[in-house]
PDB file of N, CA and C in Angstrom:
ATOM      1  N   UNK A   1      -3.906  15.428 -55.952  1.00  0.00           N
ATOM      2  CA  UNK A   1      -3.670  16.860 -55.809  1.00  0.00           C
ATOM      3  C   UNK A   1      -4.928  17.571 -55.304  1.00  0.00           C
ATOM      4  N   UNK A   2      -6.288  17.367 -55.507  1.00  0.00           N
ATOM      5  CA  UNK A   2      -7.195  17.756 -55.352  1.00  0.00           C
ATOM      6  C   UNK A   2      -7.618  17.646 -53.759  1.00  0.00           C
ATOM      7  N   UNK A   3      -6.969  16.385 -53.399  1.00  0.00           N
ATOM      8  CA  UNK A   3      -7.128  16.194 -51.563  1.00  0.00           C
ATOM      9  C   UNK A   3      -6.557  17.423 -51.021  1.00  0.00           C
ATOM     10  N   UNK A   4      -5.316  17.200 -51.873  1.00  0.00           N
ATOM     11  CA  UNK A   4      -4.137  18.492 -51.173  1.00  0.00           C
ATOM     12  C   UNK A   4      -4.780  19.812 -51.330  1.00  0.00           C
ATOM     13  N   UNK A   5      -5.435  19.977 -51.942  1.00  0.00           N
ATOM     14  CA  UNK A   5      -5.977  21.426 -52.487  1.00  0.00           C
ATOM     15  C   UNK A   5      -6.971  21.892 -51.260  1.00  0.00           C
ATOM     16  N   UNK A   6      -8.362  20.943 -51.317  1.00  0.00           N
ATOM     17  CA  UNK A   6      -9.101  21.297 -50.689  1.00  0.00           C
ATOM     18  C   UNK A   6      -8.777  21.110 -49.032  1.00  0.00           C
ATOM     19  N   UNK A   7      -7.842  20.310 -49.292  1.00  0.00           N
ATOM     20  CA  UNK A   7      -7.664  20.196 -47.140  1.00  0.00           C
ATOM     21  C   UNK A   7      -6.557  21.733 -46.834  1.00  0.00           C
ATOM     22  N   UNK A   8      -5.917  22.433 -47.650  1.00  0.00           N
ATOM     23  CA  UNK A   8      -5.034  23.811 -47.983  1.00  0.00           C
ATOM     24  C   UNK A   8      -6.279  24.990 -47.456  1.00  0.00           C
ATOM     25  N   UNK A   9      -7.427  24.838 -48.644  1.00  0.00           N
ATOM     26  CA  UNK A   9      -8.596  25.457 -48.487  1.00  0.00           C
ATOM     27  C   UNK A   9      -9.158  25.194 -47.017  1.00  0.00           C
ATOM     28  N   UNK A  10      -9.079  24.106 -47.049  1.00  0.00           N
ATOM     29  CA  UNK A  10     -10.214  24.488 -45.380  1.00  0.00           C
ATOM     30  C   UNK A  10      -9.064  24.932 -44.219  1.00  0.00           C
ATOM     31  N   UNK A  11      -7.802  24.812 -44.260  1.00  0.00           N
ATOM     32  CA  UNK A  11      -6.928  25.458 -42.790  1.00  0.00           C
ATOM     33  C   UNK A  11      -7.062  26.290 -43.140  1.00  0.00           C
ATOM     34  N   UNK A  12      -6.871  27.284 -44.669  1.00  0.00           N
ATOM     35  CA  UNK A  12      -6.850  28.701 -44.245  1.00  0.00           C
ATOM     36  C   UNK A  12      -7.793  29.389 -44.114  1.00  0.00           C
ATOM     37  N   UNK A  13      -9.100  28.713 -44.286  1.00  0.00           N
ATOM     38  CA  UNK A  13     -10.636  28.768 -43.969  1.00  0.00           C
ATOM     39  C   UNK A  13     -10.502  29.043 -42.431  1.00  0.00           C
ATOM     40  N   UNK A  14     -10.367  28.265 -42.125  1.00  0.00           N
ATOM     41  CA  UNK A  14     -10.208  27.884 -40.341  1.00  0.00           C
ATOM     42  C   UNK A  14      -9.633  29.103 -39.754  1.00  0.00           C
ATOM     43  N   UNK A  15      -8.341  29.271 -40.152  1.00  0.00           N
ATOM     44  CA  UNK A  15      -7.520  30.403 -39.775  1.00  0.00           C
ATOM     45  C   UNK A  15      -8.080  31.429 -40.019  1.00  0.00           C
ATOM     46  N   UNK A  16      -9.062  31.909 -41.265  1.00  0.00           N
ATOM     47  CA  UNK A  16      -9.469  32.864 -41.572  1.00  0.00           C
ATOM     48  C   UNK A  16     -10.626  33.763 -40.645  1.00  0.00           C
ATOM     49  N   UNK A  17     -11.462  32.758 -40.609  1.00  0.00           N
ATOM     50  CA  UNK A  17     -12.378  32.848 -39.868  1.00  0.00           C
ATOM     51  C   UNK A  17     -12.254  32.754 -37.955  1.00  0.00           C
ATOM     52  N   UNK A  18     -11.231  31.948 -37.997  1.00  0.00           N
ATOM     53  CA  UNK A  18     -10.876  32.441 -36.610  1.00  0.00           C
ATOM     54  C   UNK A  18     -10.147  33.735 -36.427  1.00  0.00           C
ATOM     55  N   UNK A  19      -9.484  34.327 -37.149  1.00  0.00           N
ATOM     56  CA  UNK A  19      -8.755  35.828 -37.315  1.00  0.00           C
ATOM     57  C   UNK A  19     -10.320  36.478 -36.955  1.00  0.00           C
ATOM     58  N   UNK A  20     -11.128  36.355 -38.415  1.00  0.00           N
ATOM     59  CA  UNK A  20     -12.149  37.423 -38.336  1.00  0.00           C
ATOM     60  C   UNK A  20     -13.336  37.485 -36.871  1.00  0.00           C
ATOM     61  N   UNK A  21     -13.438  36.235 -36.469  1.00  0.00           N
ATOM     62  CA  UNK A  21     -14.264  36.134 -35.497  1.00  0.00           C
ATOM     63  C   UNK A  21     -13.179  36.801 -33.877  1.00  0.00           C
ATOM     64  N   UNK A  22     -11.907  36.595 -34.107  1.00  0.00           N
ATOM     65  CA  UNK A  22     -11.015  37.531 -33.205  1.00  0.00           C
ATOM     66  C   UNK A  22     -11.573  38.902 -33.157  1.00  0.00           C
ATOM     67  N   UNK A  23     -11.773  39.526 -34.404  1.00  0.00           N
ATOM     68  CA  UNK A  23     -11.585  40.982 -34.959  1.00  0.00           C
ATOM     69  C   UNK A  23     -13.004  41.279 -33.956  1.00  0.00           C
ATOM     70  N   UNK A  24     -13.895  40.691 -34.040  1.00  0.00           N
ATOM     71  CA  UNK A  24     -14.727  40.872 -33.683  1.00  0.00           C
ATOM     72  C   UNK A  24     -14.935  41.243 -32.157  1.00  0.00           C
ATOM     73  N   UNK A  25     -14.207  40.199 -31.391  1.00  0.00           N
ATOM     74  CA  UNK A  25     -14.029  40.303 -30.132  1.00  0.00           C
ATOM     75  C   UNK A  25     -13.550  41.615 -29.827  1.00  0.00           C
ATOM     76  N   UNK A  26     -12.620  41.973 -30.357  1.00  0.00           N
ATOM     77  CA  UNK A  26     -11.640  43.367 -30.031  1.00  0.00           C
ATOM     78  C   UNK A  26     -12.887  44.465 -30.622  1.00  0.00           C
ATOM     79  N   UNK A  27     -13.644  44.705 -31.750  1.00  0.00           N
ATOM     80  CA  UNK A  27     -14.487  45.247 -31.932  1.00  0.00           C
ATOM     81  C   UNK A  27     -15.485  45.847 -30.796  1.00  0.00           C
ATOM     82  N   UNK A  28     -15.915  44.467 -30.471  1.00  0.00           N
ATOM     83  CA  UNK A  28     -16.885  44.977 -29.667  1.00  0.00           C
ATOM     84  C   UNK A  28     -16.527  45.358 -27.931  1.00  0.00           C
ATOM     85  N   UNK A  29     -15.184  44.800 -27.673  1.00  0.00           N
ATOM     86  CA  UNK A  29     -14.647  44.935 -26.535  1.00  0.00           C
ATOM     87  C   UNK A  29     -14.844  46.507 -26.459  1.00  0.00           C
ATOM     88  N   UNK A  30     -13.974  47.394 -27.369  1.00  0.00           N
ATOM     89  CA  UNK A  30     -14.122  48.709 -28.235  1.00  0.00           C
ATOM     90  C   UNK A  30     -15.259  49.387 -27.625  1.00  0.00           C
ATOM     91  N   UNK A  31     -16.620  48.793 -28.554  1.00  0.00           N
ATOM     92  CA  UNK A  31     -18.345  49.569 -28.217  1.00  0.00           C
ATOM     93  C   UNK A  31     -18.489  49.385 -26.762  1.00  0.00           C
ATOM     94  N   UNK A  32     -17.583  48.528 -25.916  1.00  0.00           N
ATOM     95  CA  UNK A  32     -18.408  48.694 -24.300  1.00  0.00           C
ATOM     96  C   UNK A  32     -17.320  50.026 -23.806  1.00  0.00           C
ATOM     97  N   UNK A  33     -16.579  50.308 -24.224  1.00  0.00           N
ATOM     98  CA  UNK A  33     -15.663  51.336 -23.508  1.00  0.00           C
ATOM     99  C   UNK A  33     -16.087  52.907 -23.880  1.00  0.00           C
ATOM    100  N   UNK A  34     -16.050  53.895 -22.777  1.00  0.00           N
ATOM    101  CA  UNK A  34     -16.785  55.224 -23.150  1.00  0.00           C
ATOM    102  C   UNK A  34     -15.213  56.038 -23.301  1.00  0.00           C
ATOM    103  N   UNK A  35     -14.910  56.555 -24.473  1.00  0.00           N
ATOM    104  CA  UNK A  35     -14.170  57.592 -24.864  1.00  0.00           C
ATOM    105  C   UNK A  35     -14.452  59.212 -24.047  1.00  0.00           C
ATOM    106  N   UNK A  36     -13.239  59.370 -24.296  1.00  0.00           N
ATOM    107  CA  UNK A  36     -13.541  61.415 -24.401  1.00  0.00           C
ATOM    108  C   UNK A  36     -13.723  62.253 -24.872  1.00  0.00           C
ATOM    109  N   UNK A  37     -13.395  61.146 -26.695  1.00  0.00           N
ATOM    110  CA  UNK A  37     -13.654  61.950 -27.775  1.00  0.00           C
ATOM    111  C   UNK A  37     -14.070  61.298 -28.537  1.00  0.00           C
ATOM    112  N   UNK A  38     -15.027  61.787 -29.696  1.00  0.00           N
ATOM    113  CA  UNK A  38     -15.617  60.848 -30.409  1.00  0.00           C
ATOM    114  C   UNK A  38     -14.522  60.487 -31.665  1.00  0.00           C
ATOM    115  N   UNK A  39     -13.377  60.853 -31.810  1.00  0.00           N
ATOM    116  CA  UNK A  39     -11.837  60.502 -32.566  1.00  0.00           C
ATOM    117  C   UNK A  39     -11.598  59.109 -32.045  1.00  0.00           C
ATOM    118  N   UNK A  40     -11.657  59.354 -30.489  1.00  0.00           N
ATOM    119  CA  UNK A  40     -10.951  58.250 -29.380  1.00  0.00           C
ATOM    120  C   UNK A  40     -11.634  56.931 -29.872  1.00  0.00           C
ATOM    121  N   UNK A  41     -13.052  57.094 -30.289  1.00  0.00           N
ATOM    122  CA  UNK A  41     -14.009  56.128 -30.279  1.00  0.00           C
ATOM    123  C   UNK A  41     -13.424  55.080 -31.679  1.00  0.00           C
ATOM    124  N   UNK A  42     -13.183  55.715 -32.518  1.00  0.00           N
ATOM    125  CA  UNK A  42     -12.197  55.334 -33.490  1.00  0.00           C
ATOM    126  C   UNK A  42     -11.351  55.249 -34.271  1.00  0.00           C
ATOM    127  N   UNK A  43     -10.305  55.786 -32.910  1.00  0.00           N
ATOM    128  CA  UNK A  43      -9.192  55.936 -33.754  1.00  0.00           C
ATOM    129  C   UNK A  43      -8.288  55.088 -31.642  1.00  0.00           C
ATOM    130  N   UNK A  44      -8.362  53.957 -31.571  1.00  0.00           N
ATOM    131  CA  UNK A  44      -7.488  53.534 -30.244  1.00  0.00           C
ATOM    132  C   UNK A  44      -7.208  51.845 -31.004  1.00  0.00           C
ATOM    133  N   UNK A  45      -6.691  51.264 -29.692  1.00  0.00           N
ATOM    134  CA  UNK A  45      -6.028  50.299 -29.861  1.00  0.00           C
ATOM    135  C   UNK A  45      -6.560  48.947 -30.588  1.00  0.00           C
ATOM    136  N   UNK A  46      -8.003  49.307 -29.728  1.00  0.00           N
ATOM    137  CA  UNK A  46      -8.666  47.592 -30.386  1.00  0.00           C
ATOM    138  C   UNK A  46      -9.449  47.730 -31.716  1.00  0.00           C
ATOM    139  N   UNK A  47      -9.834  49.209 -31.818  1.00  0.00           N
ATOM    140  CA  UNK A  47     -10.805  49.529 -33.425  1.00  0.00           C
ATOM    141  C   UNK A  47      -9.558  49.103 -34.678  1.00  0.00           C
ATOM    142  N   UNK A  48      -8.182  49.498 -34.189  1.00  0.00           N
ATOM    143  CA  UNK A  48      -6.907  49.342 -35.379  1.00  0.00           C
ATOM    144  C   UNK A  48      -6.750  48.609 -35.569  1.00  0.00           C
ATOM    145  N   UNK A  49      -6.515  47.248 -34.143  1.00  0.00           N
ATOM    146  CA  UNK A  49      -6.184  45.888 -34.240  1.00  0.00           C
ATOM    147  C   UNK A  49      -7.257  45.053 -34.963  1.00  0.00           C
ATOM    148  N   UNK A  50      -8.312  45.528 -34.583  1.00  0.00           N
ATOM    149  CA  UNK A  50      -9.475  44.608 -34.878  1.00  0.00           C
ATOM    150  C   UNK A  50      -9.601  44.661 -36.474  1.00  0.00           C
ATOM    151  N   UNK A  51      -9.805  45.995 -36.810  1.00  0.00           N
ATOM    152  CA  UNK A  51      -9.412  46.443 -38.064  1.00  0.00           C
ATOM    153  C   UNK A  51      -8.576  46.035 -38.976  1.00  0.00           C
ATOM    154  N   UNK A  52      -6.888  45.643 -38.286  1.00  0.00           N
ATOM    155  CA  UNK A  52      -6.297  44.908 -38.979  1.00  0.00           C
ATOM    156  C   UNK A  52      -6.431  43.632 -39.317  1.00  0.00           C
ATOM    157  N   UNK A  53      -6.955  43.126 -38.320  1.00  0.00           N
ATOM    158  CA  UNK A  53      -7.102  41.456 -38.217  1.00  0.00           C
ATOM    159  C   UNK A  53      -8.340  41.112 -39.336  1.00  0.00           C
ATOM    160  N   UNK A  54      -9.008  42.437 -39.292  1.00  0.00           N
ATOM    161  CA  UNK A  54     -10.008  41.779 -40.749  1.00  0.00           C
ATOM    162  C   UNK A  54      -9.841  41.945 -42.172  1.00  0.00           C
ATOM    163  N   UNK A  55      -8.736  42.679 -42.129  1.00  0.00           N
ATOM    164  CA  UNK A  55      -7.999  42.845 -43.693  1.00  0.00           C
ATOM    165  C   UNK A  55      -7.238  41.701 -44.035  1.00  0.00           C
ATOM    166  N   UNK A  56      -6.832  41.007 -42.465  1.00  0.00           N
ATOM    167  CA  UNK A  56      -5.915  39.872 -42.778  1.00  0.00           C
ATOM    168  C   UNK A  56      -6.847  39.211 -43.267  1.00  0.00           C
ATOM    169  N   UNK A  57      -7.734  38.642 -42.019  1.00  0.00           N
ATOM    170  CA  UNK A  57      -8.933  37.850 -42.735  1.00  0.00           C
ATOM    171  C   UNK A  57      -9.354  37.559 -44.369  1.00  0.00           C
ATOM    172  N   UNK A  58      -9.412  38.737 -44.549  1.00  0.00           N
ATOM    173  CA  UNK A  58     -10.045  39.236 -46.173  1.00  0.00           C
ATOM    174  C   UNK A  58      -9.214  38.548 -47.133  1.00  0.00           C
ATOM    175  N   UNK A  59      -7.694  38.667 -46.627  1.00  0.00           N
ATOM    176  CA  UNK A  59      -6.564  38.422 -47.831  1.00  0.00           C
ATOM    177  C   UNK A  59      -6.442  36.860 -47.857  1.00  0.00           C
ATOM    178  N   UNK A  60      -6.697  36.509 -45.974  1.00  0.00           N
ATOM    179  CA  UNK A  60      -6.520  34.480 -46.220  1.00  0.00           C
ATOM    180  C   UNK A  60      -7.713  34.243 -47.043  1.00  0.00           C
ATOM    181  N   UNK A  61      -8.820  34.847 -47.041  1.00  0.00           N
ATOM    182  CA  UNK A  61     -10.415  34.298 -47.531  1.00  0.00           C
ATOM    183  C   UNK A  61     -10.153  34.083 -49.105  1.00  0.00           C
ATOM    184  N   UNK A  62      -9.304  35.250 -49.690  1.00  0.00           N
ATOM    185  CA  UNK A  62      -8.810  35.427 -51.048  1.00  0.00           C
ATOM    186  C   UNK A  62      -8.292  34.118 -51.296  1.00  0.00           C
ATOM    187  N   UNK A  63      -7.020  34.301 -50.783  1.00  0.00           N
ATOM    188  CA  UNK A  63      -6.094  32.971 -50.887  1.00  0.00           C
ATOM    189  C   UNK A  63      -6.361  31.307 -50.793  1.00  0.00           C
ATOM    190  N   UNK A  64      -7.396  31.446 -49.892  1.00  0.00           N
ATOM    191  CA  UNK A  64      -8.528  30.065 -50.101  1.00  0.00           C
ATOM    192  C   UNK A  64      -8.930  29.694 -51.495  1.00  0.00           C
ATOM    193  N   UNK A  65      -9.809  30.808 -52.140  1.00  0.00           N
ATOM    194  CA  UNK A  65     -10.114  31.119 -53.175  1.00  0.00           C
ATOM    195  C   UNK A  65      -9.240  29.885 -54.348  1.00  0.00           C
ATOM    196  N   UNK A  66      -7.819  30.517 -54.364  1.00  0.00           N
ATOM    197  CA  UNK A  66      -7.099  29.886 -55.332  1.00  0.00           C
ATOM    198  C   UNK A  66      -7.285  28.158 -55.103  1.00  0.00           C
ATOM    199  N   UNK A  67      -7.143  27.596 -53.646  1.00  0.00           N
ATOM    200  CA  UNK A  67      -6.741  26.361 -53.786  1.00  0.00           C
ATOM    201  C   UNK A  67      -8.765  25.455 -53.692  1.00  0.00           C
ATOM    202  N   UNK A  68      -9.663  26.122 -53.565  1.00  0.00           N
ATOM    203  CA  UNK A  68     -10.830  25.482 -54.103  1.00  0.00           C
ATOM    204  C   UNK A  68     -11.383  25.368 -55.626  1.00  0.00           C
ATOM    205  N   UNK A  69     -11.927  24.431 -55.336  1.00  0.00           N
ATOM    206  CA  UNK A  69     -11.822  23.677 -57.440  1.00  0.00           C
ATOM    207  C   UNK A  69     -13.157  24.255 -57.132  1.00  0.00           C
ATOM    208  N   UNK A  70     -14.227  24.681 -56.481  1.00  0.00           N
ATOM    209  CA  UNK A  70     -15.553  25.538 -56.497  1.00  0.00           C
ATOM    210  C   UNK A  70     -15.781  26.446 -56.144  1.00  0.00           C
ATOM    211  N   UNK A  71     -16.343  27.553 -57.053  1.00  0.00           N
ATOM    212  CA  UNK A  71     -16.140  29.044 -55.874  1.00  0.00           C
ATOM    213  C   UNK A  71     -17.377  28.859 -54.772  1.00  0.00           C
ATOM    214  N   UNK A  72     -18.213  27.641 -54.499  1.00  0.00           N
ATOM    215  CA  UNK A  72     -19.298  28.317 -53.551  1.00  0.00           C
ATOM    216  C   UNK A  72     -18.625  27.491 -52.324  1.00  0.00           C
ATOM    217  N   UNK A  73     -17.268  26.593 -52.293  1.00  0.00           N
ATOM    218  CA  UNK A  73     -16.310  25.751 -51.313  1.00  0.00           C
ATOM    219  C   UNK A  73     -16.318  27.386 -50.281  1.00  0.00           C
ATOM    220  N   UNK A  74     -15.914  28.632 -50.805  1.00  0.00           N
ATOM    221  CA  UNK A  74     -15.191  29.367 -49.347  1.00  0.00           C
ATOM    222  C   UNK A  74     -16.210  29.851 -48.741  1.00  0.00           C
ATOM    223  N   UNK A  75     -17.149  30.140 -49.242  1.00  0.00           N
ATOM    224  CA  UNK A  75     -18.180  31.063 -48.359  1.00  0.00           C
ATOM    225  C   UNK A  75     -19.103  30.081 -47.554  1.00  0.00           C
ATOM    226  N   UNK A  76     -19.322  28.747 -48.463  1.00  0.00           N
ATOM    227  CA  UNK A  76     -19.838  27.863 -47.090  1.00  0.00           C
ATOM    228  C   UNK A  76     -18.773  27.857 -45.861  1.00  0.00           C
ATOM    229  N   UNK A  77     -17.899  27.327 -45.922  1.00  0.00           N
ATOM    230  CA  UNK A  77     -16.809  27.740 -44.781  1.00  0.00           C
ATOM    231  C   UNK A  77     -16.900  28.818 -43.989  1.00  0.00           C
ATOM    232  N   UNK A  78     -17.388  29.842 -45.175  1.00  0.00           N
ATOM    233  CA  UNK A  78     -17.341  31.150 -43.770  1.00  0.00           C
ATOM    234  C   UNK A  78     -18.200  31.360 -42.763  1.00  0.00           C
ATOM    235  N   UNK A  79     -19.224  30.533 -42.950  1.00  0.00           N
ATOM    236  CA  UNK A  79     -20.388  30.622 -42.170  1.00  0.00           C
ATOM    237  C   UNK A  79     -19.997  30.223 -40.645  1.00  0.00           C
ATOM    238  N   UNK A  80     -18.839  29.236 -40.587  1.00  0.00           N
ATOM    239  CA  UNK A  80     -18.355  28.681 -39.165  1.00  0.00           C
ATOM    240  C   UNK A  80     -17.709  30.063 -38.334  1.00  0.00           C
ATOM    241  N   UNK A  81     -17.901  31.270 -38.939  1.00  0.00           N
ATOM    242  CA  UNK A  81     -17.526  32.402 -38.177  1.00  0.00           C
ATOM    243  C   UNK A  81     -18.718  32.640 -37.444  1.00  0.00           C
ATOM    244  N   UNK A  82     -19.870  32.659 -37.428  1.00  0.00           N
ATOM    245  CA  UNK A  82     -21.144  32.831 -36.373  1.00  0.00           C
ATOM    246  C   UNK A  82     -21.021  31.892 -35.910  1.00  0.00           C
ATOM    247  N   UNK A  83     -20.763  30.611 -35.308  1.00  0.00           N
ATOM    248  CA  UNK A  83     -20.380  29.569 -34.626  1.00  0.00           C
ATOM    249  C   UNK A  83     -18.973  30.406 -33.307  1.00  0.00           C
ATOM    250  N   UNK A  84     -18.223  30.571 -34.248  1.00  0.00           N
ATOM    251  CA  UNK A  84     -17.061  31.150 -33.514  1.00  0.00           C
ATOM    252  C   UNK A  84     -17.195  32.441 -32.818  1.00  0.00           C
ATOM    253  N   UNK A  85     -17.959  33.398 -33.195  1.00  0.00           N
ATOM    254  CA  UNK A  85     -18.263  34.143 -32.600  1.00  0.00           C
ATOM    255  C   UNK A  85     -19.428  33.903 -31.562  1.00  0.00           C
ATOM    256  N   UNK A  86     -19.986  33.035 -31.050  1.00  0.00           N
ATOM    257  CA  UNK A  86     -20.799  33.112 -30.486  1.00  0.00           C
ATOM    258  C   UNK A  86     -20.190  32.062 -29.078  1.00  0.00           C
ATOM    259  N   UNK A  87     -18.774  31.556 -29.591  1.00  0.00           N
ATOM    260  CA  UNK A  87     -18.491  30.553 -28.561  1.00  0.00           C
ATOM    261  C   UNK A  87     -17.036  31.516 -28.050  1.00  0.00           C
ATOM    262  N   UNK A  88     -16.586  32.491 -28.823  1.00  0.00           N
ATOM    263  CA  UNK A  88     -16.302  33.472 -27.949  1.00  0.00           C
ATOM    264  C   UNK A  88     -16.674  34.481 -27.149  1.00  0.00           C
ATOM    265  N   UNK A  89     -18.150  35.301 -27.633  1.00  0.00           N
ATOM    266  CA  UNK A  89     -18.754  35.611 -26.855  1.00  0.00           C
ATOM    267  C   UNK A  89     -19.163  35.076 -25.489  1.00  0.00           C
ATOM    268  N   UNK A  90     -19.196  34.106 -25.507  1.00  0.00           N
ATOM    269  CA  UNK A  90     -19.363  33.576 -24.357  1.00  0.00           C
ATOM    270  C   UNK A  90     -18.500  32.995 -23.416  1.00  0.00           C
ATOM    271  N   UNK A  91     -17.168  32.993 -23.935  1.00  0.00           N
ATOM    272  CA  UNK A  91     -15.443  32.827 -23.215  1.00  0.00           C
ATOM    273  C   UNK A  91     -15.361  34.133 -23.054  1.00  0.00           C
ATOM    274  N   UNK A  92     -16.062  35.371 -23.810  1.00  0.00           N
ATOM    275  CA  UNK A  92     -15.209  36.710 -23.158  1.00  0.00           C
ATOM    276  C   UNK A  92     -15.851  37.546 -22.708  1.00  0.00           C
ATOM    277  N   UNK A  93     -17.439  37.576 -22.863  1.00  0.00           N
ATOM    278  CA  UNK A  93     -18.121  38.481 -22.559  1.00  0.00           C
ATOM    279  C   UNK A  93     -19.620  37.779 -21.889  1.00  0.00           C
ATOM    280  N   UNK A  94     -19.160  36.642 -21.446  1.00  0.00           N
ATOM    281  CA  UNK A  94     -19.903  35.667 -20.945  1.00  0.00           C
ATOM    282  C   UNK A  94     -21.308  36.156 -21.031  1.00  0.00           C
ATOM    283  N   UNK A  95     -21.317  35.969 -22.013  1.00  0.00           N
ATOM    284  CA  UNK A  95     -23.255  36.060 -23.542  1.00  0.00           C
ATOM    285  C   UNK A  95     -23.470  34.274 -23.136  1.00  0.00           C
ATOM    286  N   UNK A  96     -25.168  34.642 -22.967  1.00  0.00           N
ATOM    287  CA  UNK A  96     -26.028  33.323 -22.742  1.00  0.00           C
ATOM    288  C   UNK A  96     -25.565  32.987 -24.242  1.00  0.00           C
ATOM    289  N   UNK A  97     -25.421  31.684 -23.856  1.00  0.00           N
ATOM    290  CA  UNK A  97     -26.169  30.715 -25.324  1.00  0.00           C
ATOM    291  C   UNK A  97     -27.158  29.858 -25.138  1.00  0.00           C
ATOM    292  N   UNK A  98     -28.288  30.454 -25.913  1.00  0.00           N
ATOM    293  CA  UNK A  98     -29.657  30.450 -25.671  1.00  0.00           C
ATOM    294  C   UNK A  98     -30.190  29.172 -26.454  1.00  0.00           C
ATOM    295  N   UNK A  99     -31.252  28.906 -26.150  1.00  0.00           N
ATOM    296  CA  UNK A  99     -31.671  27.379 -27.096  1.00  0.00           C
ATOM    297  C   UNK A  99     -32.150  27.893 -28.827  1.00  0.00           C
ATOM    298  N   UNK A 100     -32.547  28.813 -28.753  1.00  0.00           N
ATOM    299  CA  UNK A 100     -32.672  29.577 -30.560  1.00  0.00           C
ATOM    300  C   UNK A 100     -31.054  29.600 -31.307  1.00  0.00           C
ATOM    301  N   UNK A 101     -30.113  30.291 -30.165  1.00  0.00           N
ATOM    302  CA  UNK A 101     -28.538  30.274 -30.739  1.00  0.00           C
ATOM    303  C   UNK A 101     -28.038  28.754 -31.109  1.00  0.00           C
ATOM    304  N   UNK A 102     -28.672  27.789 -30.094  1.00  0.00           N
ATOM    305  CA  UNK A 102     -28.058  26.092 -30.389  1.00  0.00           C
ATOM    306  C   UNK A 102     -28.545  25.781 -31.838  1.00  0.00           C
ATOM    307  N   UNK A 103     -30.037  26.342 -31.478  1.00  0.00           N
ATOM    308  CA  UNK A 103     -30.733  25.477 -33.035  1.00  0.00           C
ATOM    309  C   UNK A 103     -29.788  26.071 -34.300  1.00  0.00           C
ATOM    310  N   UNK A 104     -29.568  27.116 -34.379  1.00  0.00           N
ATOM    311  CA  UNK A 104     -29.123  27.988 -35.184  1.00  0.00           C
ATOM    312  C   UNK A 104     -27.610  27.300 -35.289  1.00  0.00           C
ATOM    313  N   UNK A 105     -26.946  27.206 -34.464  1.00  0.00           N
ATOM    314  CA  UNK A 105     -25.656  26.769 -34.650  1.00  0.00           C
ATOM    315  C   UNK A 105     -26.016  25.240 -35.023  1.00  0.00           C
ATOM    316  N   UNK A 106     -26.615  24.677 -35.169  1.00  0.00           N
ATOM    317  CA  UNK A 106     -26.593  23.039 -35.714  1.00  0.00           C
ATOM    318  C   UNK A 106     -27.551  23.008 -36.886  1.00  0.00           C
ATOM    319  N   UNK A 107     -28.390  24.273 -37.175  1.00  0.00           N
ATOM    320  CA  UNK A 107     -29.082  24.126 -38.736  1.00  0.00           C
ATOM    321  C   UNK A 107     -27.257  25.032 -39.639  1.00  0.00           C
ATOM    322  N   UNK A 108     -26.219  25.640 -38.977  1.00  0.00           N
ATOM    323  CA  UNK A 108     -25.143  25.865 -39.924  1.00  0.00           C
ATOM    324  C   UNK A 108     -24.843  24.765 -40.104  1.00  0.00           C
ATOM    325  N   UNK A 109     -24.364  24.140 -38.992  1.00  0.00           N
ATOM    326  CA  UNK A 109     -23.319  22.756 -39.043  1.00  0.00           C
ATOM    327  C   UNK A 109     -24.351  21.882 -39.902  1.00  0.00           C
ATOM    328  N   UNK A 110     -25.672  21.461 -39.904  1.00  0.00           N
ATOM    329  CA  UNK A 110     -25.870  20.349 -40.711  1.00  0.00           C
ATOM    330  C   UNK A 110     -25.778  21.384 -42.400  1.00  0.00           C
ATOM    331  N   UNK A 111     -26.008  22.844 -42.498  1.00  0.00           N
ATOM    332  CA  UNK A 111     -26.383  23.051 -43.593  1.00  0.00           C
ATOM    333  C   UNK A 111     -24.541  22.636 -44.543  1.00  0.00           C
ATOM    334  N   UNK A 112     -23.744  22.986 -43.752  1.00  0.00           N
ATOM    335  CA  UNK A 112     -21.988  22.804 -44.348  1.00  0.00           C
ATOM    336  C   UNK A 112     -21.891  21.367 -44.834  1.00  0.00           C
ATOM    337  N   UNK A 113     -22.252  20.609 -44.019  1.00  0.00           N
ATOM    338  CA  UNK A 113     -22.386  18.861 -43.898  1.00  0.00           C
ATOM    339  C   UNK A 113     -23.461  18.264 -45.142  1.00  0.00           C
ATOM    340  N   UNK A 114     -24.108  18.743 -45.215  1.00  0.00           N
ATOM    341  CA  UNK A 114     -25.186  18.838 -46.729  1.00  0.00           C
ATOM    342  C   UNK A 114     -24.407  19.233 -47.639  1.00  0.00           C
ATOM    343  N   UNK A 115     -24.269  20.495 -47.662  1.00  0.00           N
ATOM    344  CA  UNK A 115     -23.042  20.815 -48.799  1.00  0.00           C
ATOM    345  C   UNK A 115     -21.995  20.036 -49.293  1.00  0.00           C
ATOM    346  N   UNK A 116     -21.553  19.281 -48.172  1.00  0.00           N
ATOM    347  CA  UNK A 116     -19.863  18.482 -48.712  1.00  0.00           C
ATOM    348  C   UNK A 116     -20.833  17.018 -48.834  1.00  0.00           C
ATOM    349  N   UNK A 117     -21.715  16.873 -48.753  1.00  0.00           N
ATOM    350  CA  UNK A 117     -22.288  15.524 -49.008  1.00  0.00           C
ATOM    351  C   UNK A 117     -22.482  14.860 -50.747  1.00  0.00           C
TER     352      UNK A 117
END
């Protein structure tokens, strides 16, 4: 049961964090666009969506929660959202990925990999 648990925990990890690292995209898509009003600035399509998508986020991150036998299992997981955001940034807003961003993305990945060790 415990396999079943924690492999439950990491898809909706996955899912979670890919939602929130979405939210993000639409976020900042948002800050490059110039309004007419400073309402417009937040109150339009991608600040709501984005907005929504991180409440979803919030509620799968919860729901993880239940099926890990450790509470420090979800928040290592969450860390693969600066990974994800940085490999969408660069599918959408074609952002260098710089040799400081690599190191950085492989001191997360070994720090997660330590953790489950």
């Amino acid at each position: 049961m415990r396999d079943t648990s924690f492999l439950i925990m990491i898809l909706i990890m996955v899912c979670s964090e890919t939602i929130a690292s979405s939210s993000q995209m639409l976020l900042k898509k948002s800050a490059g666009i110039t309004y007419r009003s400073r309402i417009r600035e937040y109150l339009n399509g991608y600040v709501i969506c984005g907005y929504g998508l991180l409440f979803l986020s919030m509620l799968l991150t919860i729901a993880a929660y239940r099926f890990s036998d450790s509470y420090m299992n979800v928040p290592v997981l969450e860390t693969m959202g600066y990974i994800l955001v940085m490999i969408l940034g660069r599918i959408f807003f074609a952002e260098k990925i710089t040799k400081n961003k690599v190191i950085g993305m492989c001191l997360i990945l070994a720090g997660i990999v330590i953790y489950y060790l």
